[in-house]
N, C-alpha and C. Protein backbone atom coordinates (compact mmCIF):
# COMPACT_ATOMS: atom_id res chain seq x y z
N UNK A 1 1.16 -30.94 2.38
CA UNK A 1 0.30 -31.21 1.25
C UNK A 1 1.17 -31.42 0.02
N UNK A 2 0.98 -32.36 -0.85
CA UNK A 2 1.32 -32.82 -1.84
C UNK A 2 0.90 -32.51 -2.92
N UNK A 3 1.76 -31.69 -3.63
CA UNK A 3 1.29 -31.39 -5.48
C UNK A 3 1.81 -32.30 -6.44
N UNK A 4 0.62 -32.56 -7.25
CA UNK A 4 1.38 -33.33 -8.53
C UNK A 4 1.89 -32.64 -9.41
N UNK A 5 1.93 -31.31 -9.75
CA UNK A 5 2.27 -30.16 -10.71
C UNK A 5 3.64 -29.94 -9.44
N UNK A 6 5.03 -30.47 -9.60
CA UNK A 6 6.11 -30.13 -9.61
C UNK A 6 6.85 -29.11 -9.50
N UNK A 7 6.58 -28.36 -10.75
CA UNK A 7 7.10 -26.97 -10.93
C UNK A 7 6.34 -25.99 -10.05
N UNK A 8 5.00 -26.59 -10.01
CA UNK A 8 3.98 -25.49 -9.36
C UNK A 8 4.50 -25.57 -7.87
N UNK A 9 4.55 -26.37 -6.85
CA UNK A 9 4.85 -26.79 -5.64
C UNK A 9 6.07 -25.94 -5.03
N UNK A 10 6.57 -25.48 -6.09
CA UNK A 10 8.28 -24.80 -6.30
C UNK A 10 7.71 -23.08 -6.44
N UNK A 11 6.85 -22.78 -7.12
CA UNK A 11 6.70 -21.88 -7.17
C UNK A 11 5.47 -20.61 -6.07
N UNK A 12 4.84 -21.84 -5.23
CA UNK A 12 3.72 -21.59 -4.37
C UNK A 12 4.34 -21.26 -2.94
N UNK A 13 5.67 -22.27 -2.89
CA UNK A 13 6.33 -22.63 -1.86
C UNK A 13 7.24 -20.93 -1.78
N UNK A 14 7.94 -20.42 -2.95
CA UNK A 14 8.76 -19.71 -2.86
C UNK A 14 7.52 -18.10 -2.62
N UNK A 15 6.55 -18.31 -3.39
CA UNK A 15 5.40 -17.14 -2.97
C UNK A 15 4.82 -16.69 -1.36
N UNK A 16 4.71 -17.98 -1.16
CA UNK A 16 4.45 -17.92 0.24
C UNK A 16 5.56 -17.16 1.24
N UNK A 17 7.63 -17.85 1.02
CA UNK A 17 8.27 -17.89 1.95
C UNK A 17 8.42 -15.68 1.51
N UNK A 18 8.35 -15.38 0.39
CA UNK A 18 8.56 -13.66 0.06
C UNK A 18 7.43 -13.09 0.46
N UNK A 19 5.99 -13.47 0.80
CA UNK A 19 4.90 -12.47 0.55
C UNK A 19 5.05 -11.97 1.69
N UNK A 20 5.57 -12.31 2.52
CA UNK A 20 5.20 -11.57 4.33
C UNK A 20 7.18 -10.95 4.56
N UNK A 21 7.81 -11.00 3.35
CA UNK A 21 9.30 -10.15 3.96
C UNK A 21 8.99 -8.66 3.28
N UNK A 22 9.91 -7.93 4.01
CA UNK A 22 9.95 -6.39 3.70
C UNK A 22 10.59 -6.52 1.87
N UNK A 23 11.76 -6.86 1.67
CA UNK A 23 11.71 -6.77 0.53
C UNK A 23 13.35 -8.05 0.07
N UNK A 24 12.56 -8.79 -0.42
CA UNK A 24 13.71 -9.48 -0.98
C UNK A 24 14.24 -9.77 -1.83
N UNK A 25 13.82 -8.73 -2.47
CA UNK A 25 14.49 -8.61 -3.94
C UNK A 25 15.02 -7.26 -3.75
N UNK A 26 14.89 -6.27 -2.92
CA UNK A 26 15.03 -4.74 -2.84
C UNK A 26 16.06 -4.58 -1.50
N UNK A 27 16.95 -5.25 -0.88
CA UNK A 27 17.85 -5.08 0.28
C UNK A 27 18.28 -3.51 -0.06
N UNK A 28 19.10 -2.92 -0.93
CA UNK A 28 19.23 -1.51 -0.67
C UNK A 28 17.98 -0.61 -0.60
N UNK A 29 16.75 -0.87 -1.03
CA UNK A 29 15.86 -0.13 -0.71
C UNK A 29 15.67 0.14 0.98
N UNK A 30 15.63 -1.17 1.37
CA UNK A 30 15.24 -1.33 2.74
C UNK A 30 16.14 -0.61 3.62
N UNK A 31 17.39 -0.62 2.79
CA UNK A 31 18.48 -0.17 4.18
C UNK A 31 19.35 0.76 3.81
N UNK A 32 19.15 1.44 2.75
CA UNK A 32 20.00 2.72 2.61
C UNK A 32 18.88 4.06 2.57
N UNK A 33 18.94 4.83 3.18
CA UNK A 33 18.13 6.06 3.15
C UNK A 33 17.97 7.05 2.00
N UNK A 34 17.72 7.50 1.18
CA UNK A 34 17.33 8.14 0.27
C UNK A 34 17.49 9.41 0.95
N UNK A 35 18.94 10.14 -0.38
CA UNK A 35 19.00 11.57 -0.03
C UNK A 35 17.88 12.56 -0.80
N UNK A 36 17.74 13.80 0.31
CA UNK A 36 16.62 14.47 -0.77
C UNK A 36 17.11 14.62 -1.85
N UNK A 37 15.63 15.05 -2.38
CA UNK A 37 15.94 15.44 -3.88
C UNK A 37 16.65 16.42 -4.27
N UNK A 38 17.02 16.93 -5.46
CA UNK A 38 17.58 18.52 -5.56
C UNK A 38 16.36 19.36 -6.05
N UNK A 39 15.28 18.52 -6.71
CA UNK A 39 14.23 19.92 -7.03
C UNK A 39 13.59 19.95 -6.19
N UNK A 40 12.09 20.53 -5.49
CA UNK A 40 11.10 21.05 -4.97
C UNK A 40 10.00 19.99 -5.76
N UNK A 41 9.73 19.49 -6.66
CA UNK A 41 8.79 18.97 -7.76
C UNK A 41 9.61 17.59 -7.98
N UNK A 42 10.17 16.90 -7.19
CA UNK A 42 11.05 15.94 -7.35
C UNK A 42 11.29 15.15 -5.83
N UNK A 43 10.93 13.88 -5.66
CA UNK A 43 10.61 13.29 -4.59
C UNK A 43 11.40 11.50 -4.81
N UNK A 44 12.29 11.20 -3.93
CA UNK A 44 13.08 10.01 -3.86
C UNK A 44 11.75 9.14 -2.71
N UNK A 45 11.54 7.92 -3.14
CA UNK A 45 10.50 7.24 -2.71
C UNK A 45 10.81 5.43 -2.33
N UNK A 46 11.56 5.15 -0.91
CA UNK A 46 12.27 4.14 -0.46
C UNK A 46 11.20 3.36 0.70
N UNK A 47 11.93 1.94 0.74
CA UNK A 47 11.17 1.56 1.63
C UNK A 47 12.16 1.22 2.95
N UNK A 48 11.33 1.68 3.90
CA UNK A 48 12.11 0.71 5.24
C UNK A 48 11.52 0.89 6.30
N UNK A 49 12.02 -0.04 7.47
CA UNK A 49 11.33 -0.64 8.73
C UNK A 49 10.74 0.72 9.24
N UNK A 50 9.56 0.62 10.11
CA UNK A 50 8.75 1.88 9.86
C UNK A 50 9.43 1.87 11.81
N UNK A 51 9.51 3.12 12.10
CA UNK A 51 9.64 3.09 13.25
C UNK A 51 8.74 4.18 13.89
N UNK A 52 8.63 4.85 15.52
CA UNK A 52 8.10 5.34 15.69
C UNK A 52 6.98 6.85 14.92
N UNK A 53 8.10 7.19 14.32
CA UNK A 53 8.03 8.65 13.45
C UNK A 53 7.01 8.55 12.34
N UNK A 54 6.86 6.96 11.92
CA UNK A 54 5.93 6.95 10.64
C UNK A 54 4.32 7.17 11.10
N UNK A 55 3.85 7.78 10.27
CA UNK A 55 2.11 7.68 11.12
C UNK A 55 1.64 6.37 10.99
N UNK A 56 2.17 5.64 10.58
CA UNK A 56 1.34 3.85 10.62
C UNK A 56 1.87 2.88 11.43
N UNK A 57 2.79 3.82 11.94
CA UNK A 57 3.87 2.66 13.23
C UNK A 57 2.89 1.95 13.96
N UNK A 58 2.95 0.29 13.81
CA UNK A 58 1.95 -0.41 14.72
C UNK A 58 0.69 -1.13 13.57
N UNK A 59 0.64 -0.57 12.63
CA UNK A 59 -0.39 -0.63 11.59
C UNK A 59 -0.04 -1.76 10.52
N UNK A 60 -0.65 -2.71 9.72
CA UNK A 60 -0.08 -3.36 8.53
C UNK A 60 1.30 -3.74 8.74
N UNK A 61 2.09 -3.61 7.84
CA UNK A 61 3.39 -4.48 7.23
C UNK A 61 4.28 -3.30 8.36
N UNK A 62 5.39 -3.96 8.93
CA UNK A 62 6.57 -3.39 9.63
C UNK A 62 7.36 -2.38 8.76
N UNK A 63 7.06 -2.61 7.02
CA UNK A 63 7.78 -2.04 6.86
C UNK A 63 6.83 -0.50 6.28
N UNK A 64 7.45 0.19 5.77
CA UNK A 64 6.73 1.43 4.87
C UNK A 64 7.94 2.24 4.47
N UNK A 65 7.15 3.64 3.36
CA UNK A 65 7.85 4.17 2.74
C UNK A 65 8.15 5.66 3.06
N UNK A 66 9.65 5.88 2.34
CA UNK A 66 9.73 7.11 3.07
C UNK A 66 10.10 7.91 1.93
N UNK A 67 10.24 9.27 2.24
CA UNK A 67 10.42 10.16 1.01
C UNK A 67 10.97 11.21 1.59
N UNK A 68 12.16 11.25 0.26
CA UNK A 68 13.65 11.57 0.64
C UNK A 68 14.20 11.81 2.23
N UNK A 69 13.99 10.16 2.22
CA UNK A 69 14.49 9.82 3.98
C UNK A 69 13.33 10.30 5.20
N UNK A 70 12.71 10.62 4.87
CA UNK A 70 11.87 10.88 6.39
C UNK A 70 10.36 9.88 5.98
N UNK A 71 10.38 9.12 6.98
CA UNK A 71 9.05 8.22 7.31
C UNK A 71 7.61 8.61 6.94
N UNK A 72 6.62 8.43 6.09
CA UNK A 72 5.49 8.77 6.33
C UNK A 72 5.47 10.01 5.64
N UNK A 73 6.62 10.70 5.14
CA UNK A 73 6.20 12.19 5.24
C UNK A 73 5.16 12.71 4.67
N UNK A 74 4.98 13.54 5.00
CA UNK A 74 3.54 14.34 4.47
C UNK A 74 3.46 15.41 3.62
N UNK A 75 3.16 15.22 2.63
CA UNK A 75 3.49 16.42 0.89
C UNK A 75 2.15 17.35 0.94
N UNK A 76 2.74 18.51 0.52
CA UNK A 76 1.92 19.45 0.31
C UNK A 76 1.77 19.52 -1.53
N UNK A 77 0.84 19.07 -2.05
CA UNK A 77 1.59 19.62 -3.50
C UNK A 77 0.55 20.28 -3.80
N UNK A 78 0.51 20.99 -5.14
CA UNK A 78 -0.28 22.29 -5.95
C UNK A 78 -1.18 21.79 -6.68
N UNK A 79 -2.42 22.16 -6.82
CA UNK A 79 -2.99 21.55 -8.19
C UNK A 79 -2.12 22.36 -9.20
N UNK A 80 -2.64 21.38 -10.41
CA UNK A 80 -2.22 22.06 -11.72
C UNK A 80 -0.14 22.13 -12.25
N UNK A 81 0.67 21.77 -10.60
CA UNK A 81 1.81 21.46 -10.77
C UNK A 81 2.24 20.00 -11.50
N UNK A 82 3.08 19.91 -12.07
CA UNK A 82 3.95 18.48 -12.50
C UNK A 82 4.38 17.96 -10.96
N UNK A 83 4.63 16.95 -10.56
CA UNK A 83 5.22 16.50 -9.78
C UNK A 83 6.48 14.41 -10.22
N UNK A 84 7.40 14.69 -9.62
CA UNK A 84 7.99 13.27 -10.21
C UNK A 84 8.42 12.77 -8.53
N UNK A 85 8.29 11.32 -8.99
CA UNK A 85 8.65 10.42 -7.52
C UNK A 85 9.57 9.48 -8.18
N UNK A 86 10.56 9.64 -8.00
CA UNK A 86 11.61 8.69 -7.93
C UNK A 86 11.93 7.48 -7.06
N UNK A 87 10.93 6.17 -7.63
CA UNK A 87 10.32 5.43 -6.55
C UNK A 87 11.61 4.14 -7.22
N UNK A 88 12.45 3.19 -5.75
CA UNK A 88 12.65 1.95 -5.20
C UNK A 88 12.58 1.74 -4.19
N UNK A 89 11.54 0.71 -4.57
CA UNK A 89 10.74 0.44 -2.64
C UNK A 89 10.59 -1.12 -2.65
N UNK A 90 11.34 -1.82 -3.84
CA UNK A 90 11.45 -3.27 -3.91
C UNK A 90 10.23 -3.60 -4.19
N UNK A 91 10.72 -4.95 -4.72
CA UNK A 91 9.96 -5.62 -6.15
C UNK A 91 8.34 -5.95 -5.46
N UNK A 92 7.99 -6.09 -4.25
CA UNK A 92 7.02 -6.21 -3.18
C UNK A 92 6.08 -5.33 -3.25
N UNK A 93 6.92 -3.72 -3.34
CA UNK A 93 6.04 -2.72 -2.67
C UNK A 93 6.11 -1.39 -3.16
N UNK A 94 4.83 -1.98 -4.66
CA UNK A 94 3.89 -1.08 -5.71
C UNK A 94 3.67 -0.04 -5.02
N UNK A 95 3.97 0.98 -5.38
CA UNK A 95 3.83 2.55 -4.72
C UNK A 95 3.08 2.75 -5.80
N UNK A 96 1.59 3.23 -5.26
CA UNK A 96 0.63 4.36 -5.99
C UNK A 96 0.01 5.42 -5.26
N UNK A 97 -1.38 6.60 -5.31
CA UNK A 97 -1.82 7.14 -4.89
C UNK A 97 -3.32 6.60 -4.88
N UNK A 98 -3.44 7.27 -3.64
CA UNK A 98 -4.74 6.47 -2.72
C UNK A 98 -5.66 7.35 -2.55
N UNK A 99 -7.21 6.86 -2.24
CA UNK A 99 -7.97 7.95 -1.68
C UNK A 99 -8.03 7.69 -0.36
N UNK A 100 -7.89 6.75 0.14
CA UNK A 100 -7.64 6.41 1.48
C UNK A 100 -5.88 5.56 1.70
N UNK A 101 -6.14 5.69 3.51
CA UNK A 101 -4.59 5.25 3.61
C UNK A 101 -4.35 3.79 3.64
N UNK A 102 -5.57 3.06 3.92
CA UNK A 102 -5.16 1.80 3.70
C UNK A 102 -4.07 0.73 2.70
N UNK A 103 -4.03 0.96 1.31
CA UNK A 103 -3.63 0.95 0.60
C UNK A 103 -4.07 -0.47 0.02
N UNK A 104 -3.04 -1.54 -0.42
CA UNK A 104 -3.57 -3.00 -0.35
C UNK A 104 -3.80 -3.08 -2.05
N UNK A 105 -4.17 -1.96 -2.69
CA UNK A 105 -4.19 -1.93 -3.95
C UNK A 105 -5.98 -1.25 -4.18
N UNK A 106 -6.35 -1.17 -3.10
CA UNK A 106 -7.79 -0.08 -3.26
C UNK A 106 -7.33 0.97 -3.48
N UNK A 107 -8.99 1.95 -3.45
CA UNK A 107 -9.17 3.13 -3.68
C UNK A 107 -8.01 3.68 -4.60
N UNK A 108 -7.97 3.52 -5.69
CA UNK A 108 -7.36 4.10 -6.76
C UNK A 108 -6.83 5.62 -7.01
N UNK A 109 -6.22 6.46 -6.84
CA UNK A 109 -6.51 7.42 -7.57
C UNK A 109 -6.34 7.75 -9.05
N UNK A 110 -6.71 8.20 -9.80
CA UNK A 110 -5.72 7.62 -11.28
C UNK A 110 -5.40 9.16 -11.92
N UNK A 111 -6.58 10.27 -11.77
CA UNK A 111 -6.37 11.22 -12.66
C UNK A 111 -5.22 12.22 -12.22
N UNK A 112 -4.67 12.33 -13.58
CA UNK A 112 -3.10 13.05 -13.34
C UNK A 112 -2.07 12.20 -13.36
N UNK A 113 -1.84 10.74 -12.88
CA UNK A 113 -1.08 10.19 -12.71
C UNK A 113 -0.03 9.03 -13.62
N UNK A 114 1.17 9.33 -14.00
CA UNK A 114 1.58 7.97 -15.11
C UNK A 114 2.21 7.16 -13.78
N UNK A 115 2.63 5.83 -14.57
CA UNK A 115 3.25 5.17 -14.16
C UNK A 115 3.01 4.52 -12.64
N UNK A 116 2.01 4.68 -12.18
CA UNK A 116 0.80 4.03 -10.95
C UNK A 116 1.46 2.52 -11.07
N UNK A 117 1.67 2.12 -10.11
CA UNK A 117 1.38 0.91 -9.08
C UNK A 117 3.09 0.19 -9.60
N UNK A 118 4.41 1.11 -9.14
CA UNK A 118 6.01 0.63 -9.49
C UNK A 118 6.25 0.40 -8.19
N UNK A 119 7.53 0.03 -8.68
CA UNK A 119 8.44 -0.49 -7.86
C UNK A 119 9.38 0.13 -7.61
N UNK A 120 9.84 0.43 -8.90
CA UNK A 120 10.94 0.83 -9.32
C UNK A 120 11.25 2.04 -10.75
N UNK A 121 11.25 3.06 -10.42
CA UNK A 121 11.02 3.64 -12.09
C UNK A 121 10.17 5.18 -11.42
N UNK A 122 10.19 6.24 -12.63
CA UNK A 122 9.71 7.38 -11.79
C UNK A 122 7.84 7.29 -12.46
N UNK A 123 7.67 7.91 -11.24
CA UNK A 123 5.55 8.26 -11.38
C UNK A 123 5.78 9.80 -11.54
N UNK A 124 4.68 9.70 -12.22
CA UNK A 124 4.85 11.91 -12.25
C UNK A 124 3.05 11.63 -11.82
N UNK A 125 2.66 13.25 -11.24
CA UNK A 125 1.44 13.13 -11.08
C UNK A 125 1.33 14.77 -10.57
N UNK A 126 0.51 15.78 -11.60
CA UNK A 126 -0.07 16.37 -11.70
C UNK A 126 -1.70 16.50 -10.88
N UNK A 127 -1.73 17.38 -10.24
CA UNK A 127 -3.29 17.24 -9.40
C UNK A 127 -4.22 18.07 -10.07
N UNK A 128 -5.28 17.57 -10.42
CA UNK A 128 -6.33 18.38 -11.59
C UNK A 128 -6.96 18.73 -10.14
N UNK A 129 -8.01 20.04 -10.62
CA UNK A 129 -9.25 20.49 -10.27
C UNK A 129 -9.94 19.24 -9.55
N UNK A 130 -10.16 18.09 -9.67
CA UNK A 130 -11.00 17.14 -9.28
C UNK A 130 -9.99 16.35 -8.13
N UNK A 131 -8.93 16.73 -8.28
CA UNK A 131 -8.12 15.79 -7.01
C UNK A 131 -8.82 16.07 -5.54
N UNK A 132 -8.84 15.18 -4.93
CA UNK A 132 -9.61 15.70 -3.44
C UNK A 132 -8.18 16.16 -2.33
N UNK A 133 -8.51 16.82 -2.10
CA UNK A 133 -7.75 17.42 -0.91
C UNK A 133 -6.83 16.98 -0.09
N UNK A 134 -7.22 15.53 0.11
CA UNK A 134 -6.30 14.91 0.75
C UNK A 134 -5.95 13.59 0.14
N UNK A 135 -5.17 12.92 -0.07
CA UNK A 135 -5.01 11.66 -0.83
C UNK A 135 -4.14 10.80 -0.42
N UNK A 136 -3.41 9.76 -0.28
CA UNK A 136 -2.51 8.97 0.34
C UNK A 136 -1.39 8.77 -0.74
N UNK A 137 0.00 8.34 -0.02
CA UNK A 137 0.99 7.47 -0.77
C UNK A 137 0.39 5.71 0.12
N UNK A 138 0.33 4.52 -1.00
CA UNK A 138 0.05 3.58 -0.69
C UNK A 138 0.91 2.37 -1.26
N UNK A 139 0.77 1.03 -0.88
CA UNK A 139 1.42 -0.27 -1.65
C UNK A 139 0.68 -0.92 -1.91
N UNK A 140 0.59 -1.54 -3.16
CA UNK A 140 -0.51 -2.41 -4.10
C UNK A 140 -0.44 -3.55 -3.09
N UNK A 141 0.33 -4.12 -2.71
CA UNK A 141 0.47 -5.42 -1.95
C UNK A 141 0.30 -5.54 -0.31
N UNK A 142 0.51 -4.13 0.64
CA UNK A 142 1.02 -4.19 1.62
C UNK A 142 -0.69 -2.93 2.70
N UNK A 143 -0.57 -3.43 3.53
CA UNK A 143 -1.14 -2.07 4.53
C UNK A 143 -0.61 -1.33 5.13
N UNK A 144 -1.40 0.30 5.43
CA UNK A 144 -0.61 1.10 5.47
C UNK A 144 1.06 1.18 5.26
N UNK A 145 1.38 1.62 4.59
CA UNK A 145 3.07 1.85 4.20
C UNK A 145 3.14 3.01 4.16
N UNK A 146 2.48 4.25 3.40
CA UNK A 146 2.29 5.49 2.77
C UNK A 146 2.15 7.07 3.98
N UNK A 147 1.89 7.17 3.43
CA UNK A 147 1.80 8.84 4.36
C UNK A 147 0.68 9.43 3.26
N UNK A 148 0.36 10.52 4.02
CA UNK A 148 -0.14 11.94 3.50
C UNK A 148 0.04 12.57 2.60
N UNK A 149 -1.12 13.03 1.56
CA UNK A 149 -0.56 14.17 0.26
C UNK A 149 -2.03 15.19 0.69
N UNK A 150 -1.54 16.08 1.03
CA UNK A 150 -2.43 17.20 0.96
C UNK A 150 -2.35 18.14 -0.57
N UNK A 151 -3.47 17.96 -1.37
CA UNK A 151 -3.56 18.73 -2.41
C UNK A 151 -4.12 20.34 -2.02
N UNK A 152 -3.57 21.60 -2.55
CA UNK A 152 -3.67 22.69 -2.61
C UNK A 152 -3.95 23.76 -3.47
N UNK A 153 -4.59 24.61 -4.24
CA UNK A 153 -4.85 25.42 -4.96
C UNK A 153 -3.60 26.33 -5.14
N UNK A 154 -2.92 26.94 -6.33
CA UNK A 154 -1.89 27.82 -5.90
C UNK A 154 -2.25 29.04 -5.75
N UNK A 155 -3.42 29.41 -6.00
CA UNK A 155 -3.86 30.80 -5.04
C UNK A 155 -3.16 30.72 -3.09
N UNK A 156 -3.15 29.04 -2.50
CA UNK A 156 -2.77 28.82 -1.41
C UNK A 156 -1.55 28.66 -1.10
N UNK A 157 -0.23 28.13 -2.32
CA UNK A 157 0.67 28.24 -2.24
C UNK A 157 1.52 28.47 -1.36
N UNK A 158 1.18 30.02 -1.18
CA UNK A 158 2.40 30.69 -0.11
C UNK A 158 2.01 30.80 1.20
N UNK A 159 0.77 30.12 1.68
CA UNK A 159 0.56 30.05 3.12
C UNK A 159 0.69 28.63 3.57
N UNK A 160 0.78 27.84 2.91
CA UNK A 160 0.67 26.34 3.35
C UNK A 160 2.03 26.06 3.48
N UNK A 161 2.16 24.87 4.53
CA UNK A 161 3.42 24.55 4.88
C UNK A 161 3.37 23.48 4.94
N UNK A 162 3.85 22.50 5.09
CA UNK A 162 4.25 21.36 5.04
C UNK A 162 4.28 20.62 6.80
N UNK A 163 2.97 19.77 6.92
CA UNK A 163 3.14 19.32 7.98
C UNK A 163 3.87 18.17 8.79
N UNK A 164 4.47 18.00 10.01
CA UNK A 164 5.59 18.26 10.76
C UNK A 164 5.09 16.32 10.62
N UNK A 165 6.46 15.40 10.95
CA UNK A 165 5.51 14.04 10.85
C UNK A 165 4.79 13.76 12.01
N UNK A 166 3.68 12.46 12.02
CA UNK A 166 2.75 12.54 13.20
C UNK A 166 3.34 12.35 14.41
N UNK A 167 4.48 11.43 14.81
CA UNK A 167 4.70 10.99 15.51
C UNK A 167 5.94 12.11 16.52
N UNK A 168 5.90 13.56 15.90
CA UNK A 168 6.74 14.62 16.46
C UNK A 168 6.22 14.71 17.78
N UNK A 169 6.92 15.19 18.66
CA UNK A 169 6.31 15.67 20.15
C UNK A 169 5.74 17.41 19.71
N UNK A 170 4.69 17.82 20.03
CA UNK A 170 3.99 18.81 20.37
C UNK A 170 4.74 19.93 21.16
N UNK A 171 5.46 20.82 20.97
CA UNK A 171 6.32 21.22 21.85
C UNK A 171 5.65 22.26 22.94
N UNK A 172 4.23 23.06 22.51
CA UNK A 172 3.58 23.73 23.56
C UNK A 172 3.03 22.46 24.89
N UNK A 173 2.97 20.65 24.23
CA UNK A 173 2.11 20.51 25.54
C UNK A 173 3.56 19.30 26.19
N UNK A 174 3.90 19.41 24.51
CA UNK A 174 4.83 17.68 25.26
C UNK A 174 4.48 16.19 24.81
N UNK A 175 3.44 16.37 24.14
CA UNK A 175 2.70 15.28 23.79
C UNK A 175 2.43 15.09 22.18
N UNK A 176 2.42 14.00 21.90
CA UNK A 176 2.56 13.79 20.57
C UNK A 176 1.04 13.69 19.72
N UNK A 177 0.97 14.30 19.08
CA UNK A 177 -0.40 14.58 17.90
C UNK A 177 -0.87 13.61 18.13
């Protein structure tokens, strides 16, 4: 098909050949792993090829995000805590919080949260009283990429743990969740 707008033809052409790569503007995102963080309230937020371990393996875009190096992982955080994400996940793949895991740029979450829908740059996000219980990491552009945020009361604090990723083997049966 033939455009008479020139410049435009150049710019539709180059949209098209990036919208379906993992990240091509972000190559170290994709392929260097993100060491943890040093705080507890402090979270490194990368993207790359999702492999078995992620809970969306098989799902949306090949690729997804991981935090501080492990696939999918799954956060326990506090209401009423600060929290910071130290997010490059390439210029593609807008990291925000979700009410569902789909992502795509739905279900919003907004309260508590700065700096919603980066690339690159830190999000802090505090969980009020009204956060629901469970919430997603998601990509404005992409399906499933994200994992799990279980929100918690800190009366619950010291019994909650941090669950294991989905794709672990079960070690009482052998079989994976």
């Amino acid at each position: 098909m033939q455009f008479q707008f020139k410049g435009y033809s150049v710019f539709l052409a180059a949209s098209l050949l990036l919208g379906n790569t993992i990240s091509a503007f972000a190559e170290d995102a994709a392929t260097s792993p993100a060491q943890p963080s040093s705080s507890p309230n402090e979270f490194n937020v990368t993207t790359v090829m999702k492999d078995k371990t992620h809970p969306h393996f098989g799902e949306g875009i090949e690729a997804g995000y991981a935090i501080d190096g492990e696939q999918g992982r799954t956060l326990t955080l506090v209401r009423g805590k600060s929290y910071t994400f130290h997010v490059d996940t390439g210029v593609t793949h807008d990291f925000y919080f979700a009410t569902k895991p789909k992502g795509w740029g739905m279900d919003t979450l907004t309260t508590g949260i700065k700096g919603q829908f980066t690339y690159k740059g830190d999000v802090t996000f505090t969980p009020a009283a009204e956060t629901p219980d469970v919430i997603y990491t998601a990509c404005r552009n992409h399906k499933f990429m994200g994992g799990e945020v279980r929100i918690i009361n800190a009366e619950a604090e010291g019994s909650a743990q941090e669950a294991a990723p989905a794709a672990e083997a079960n070690p009482s049966t052998g079989s994976s969740h």
